[in-house]
Protein backbone atom coordinates (compact mmCIF):
# COMPACT_ATOMS: atom_id res chain seq x y z
CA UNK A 1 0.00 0.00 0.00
CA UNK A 2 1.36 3.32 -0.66
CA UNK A 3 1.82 6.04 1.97
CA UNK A 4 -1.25 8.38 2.17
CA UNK A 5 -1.34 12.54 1.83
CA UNK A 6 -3.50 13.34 4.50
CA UNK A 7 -4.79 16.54 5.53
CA UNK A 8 -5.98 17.58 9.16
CA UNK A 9 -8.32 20.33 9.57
CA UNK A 10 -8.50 22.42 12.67
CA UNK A 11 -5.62 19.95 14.68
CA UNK A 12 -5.57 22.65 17.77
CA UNK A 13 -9.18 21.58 18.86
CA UNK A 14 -9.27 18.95 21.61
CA UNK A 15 -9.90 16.28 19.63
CA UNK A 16 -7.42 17.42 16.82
CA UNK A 17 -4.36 17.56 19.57
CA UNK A 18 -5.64 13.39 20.54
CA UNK A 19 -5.53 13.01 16.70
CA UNK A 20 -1.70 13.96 16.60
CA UNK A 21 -1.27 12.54 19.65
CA UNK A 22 -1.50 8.89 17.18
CA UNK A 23 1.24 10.03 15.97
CA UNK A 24 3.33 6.29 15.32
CA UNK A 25 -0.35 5.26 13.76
CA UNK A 26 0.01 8.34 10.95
CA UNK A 27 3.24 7.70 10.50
CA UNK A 28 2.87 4.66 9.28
CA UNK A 29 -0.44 5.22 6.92
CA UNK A 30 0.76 8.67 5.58
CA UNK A 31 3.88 9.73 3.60
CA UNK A 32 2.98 13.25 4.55
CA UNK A 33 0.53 15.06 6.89
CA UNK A 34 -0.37 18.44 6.57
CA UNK A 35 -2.93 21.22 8.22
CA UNK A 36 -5.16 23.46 7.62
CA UNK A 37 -7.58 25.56 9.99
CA UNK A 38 -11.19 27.46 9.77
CA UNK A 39 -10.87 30.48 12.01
CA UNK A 40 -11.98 33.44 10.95
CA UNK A 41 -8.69 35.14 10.67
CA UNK A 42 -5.82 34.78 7.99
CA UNK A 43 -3.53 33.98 10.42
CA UNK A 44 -0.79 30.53 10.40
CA UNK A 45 -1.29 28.91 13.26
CA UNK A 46 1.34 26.51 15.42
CA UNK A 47 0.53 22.73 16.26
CA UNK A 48 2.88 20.60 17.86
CA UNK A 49 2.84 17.05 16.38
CA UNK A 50 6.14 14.37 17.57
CA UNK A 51 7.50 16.96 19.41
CA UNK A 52 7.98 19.36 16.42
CA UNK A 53 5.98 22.78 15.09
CA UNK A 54 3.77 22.13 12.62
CA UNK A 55 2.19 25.21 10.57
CA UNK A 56 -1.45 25.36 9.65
CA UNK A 57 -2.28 27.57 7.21
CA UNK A 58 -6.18 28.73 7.09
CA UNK A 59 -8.10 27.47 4.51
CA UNK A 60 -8.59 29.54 1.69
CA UNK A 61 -9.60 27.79 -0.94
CA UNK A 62 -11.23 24.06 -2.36
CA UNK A 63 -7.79 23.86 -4.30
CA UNK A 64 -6.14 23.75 -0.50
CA UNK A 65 -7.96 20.37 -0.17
CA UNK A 66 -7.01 18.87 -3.44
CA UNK A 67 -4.45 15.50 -3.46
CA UNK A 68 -5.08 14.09 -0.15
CA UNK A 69 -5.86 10.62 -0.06
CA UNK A 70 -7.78 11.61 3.11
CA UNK A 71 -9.58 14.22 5.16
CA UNK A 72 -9.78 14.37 8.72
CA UNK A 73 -12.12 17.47 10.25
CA UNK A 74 -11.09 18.04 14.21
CA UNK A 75 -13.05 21.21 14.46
CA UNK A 76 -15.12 22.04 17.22
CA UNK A 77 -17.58 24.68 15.54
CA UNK A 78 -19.04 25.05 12.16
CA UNK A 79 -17.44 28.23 10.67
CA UNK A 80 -17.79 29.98 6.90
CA UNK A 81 -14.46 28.05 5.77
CA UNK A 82 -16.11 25.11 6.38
CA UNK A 83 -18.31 25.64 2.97
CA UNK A 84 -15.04 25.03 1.62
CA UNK A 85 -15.26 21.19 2.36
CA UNK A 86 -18.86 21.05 1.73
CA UNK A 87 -17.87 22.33 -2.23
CA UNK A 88 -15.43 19.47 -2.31
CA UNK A 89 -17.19 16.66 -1.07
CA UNK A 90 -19.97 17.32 -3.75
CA UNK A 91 -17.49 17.47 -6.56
CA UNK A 92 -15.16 14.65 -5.06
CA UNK A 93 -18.11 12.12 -3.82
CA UNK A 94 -15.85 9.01 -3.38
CA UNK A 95 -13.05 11.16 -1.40
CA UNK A 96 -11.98 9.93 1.60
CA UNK A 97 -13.13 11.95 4.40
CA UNK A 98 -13.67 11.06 8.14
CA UNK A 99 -15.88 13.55 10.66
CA UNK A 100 -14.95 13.58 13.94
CA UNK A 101 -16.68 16.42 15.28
CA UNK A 102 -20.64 15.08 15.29
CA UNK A 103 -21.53 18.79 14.10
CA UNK A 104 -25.23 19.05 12.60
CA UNK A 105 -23.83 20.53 9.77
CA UNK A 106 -21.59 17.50 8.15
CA UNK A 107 -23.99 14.90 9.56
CA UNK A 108 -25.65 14.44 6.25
CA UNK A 109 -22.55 14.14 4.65
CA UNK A 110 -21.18 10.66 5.72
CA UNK A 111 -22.26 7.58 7.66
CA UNK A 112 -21.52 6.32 11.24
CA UNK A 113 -18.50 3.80 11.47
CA UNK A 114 -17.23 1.81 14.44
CA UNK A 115 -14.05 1.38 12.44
CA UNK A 116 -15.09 -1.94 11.41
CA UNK A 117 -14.39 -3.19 7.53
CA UNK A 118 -17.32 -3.32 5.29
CA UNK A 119 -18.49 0.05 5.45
CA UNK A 120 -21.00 2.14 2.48
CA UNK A 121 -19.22 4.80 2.01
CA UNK A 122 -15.81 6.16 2.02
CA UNK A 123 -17.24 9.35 3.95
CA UNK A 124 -17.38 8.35 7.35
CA UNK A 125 -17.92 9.80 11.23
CA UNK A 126 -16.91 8.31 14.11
CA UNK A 127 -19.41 6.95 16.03
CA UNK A 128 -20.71 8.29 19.09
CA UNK A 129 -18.46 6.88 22.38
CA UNK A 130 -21.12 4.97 24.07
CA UNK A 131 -21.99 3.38 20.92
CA UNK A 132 -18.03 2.12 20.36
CA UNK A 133 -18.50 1.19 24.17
CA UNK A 134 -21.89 -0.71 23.91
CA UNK A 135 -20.72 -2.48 20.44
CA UNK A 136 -17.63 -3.44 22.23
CA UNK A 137 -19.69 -5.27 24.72
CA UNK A 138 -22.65 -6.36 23.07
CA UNK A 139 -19.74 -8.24 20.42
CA UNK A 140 -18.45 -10.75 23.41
CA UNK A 141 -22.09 -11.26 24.92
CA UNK A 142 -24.03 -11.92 21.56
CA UNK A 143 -22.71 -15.79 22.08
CA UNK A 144 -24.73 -16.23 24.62
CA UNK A 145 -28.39 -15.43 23.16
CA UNK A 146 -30.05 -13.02 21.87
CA UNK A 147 -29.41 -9.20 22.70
CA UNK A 148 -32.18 -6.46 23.01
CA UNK A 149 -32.10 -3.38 26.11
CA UNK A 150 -31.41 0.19 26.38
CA UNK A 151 -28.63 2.66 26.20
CA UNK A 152 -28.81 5.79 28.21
CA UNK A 153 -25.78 7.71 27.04
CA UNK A 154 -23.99 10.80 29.00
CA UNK A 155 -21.67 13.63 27.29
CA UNK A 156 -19.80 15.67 29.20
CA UNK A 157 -18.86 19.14 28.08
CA UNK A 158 -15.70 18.63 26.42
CA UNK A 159 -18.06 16.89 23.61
CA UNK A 160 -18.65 20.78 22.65
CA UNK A 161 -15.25 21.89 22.61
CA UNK A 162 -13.05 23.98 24.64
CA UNK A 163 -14.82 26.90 24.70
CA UNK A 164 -17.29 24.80 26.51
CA UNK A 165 -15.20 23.48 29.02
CA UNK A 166 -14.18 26.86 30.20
CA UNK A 167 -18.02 28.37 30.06
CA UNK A 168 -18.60 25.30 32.28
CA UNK A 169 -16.06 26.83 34.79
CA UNK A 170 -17.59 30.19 34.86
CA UNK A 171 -21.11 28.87 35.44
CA UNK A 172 -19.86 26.91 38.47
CA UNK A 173 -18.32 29.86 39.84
CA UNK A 174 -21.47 31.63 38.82
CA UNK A 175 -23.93 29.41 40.72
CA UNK A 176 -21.99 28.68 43.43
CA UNK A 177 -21.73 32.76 44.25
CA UNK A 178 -25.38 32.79 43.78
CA UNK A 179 -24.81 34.96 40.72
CA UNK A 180 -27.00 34.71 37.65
CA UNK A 181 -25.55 32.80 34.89
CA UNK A 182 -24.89 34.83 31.55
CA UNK A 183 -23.29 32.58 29.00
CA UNK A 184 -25.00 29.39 28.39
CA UNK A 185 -23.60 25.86 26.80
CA UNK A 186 -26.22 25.14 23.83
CA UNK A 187 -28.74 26.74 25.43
CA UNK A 188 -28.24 24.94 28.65
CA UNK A 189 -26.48 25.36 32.51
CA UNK A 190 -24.79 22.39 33.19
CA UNK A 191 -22.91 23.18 35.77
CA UNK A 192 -23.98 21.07 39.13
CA UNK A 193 -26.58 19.75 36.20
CA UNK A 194 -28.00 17.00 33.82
CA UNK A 195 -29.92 17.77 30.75
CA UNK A 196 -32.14 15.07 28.76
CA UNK A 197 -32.10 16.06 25.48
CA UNK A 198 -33.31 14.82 21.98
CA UNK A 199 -31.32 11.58 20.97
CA UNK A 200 -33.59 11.00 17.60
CA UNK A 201 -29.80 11.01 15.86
CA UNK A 202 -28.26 8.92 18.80
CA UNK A 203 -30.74 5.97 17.57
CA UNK A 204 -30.71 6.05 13.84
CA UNK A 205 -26.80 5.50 14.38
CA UNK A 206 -27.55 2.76 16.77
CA UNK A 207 -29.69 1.36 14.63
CA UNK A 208 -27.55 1.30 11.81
CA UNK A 209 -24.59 0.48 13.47
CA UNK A 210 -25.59 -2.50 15.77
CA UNK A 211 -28.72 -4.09 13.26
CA UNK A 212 -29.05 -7.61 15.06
CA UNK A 213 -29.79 -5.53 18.41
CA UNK A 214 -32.44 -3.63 19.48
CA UNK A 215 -31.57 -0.75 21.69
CA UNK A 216 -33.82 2.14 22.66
CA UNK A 217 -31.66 5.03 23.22
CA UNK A 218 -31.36 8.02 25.61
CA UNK A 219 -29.10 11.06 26.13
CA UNK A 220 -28.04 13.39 28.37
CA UNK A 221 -25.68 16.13 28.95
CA UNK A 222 -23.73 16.79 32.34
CA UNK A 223 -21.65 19.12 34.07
CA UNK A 224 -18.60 17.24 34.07
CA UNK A 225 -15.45 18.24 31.86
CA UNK A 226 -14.53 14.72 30.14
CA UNK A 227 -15.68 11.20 30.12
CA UNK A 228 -18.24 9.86 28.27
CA UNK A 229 -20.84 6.92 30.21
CA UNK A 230 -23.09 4.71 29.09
CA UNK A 231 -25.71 3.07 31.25
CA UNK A 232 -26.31 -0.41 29.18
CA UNK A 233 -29.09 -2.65 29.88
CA UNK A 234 -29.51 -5.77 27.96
CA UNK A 235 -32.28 -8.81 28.10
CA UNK A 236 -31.26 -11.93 26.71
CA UNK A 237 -34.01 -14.95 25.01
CA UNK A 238 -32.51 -17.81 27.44
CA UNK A 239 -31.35 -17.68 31.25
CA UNK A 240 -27.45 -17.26 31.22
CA UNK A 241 -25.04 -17.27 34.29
CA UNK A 242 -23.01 -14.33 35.89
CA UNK A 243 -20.14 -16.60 35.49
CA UNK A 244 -20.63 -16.70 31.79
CA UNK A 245 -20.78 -12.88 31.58
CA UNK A 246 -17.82 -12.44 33.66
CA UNK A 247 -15.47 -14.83 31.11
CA UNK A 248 -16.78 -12.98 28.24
CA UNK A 249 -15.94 -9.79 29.36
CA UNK A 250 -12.48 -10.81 30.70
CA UNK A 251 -11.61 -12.25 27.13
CA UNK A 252 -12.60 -9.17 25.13
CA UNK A 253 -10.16 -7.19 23.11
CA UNK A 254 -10.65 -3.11 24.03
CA UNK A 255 -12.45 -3.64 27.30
CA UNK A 256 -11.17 -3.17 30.89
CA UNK A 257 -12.89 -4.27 34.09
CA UNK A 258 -13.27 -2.34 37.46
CA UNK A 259 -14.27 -2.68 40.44
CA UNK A 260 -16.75 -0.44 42.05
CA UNK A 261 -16.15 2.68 42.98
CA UNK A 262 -15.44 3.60 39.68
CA UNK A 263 -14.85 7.36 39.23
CA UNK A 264 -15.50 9.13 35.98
CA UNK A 265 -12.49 11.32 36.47
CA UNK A 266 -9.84 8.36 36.26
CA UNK A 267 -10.87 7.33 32.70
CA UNK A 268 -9.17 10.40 30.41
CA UNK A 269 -6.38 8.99 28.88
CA UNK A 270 -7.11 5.80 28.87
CA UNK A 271 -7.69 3.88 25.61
CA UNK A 272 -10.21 1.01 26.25
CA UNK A 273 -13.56 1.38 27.53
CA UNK A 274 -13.81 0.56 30.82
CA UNK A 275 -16.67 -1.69 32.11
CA UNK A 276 -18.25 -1.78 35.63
CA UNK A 277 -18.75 -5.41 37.24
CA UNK A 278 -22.03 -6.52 35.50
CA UNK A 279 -25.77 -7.12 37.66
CA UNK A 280 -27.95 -9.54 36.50
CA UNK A 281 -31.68 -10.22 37.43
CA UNK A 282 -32.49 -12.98 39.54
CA UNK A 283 -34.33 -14.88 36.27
CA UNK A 284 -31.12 -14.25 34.48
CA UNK A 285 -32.04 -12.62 31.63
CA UNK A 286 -31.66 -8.75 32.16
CA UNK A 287 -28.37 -7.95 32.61
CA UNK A 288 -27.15 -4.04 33.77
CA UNK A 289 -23.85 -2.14 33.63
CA UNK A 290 -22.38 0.81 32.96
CA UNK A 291 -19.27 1.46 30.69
CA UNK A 292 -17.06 4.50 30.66
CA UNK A 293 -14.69 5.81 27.65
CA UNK A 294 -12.15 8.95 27.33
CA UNK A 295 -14.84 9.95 24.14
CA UNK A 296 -11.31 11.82 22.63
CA UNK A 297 -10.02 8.59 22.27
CA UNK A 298 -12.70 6.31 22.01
CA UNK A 299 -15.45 6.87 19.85
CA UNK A 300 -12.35 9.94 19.14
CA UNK A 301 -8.96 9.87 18.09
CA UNK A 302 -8.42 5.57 17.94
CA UNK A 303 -11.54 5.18 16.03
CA UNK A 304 -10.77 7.76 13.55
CA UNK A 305 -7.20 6.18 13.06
CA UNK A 306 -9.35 3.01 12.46
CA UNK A 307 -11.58 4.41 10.28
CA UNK A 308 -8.59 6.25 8.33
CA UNK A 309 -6.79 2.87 8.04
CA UNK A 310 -9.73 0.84 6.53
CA UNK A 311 -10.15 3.77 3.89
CA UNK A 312 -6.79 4.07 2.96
């Protein structure tokens, strides 16, 4: 296979800094990597990638995104450059390009992917994290009968950005001086707060994604800087036994176990989802348990460098 131009758009986001992060990974799919950012302004920006300044030029034109084998967007907000890439995906339709940033306005332009061969399209976003968590369980358990539940997933701020993260900060300090708060995160306060919210998207990827399961989905939004959750129940056809479970998990590829507590705050960084001990029902068919993943890394960064090296 022949190394890979790729281009990285908007690398000094959150999730673009985990991207470069994979450094050894692009190494070894691209024979060059280079950058490119939306901001308003003209000026080069700095990223650091192995160590080294990198420059990133804005984007100023479609012709900046012509001859890469590849495109990876890291941004955290939709911006006027950002037209830019919708021009070239309609005149390059089979172009490689992989979304990481779940915006509303590129979500019509590719499909969900775990990372997993056999996708539809070579225009692909990373799945949501608790969907990467939930398939990653739901793929060791599915030997043991069939699998139908629920999925209540729950995004912490960083999911919008860093501009979120810090607006988070100033509405704690906000609420807990009794003030009013003035700037709000979508529409929300989240600090010392949960919001439901629609999840309508949340399930058509589930749906898509995991077929041969039927999972009715839920989401949320907390005041908590990183860590993504999932609360994952499942009901199987046929008693099975806790024992069973246990062995399944402990064999899987990309999961680690816990033991309770388990703190939300000690999974960043870490680069397998993370699985609480599992509860099952006395008739031993409904099964609960919740599963935590760094969502910059998984269902992030790692699944885009999967995604990246199926395409290429």
């Amino acid at each position: 296979m022949a190394a890979a131009n790729i281009l990285v758009l908007d690398p000094l986001t959150l999730m673009g800094k985990e991207l470069l992060a994979s450094r050894e990974r692009l190494d070894a799919l691209a024979g060059s990597v280079e950058f490119r950012h939306t901001a308003e302004d003209d000026e080069h920006q700095i990223a650091e990638f192995g160590g080294e300044p990198a420059l990133v030029p804005p984007l100023t034109s479609e012709d900046n995104l012509e001859d890469f084998e590849a495109i990876v967007v890291t941004s955290d907000l939709y911006m006027p450059r950002h037209e830019l890439l919708l021009a070239h995906l309609d005149n390059h339709p089979d172009a490689a390009f992989v979304d990481t940033t779940r915006m509303a306005s590129l979500r019509d332009r590719s499909l969900p992917s775990l990372g997993a061969p056999g996708a539809e399209s070579r225009q692909l976003r990373v799945a949501h994290p608790a969907l990467v968590a939930t398939s990653a369980v739901v793929e060791v358990l599915t030997h043991l009968g069939r699998l139908a539940g629920s999925l209540a997933a729950v995004d912490p701020v960083s999911e919008k950005g860093r501009e979120a993260i810090e607006c988070l900060a100033q509405q704690a300090r906000q609420r807990g001086q009794g003030a009013a708060v003035k700037e709000l995160i979508d529409d929300h306060v989240l600090a010392f707060n949960l919001v439901a919210v629609e999840s309508d998207e949340l399930q058509e990827d589930a749906t898509r994604l995991l077929p041969d399961i039927p999972l009715a989905v839920s989401r949320s939004v907390a005041g908590f800087f990183h860590g993504h959750l999932a609360n994952l129940g499942l009901s199987f056809d046929a008693p099975v036994k806790l024992e069973a479970v246990n062995e399944a998990l402990s064999l899987a590829t990309g999961i680690e176990r816990a033991s309770l507590p388990l703190s939300l705050d000690t999974i960043p960084d870490h680069d397998r989802v993370v699985v609480t001990p599992p509860s099952l029902s006395s008739d031993g068919r409904q099964l609960a348990l919740t599963a935590m993943a760094d969502g910059l890394r998984i269902g992030g960064a790692i699944t885009a460098m999967d995604i990246l090296e199926m395409l290429i």
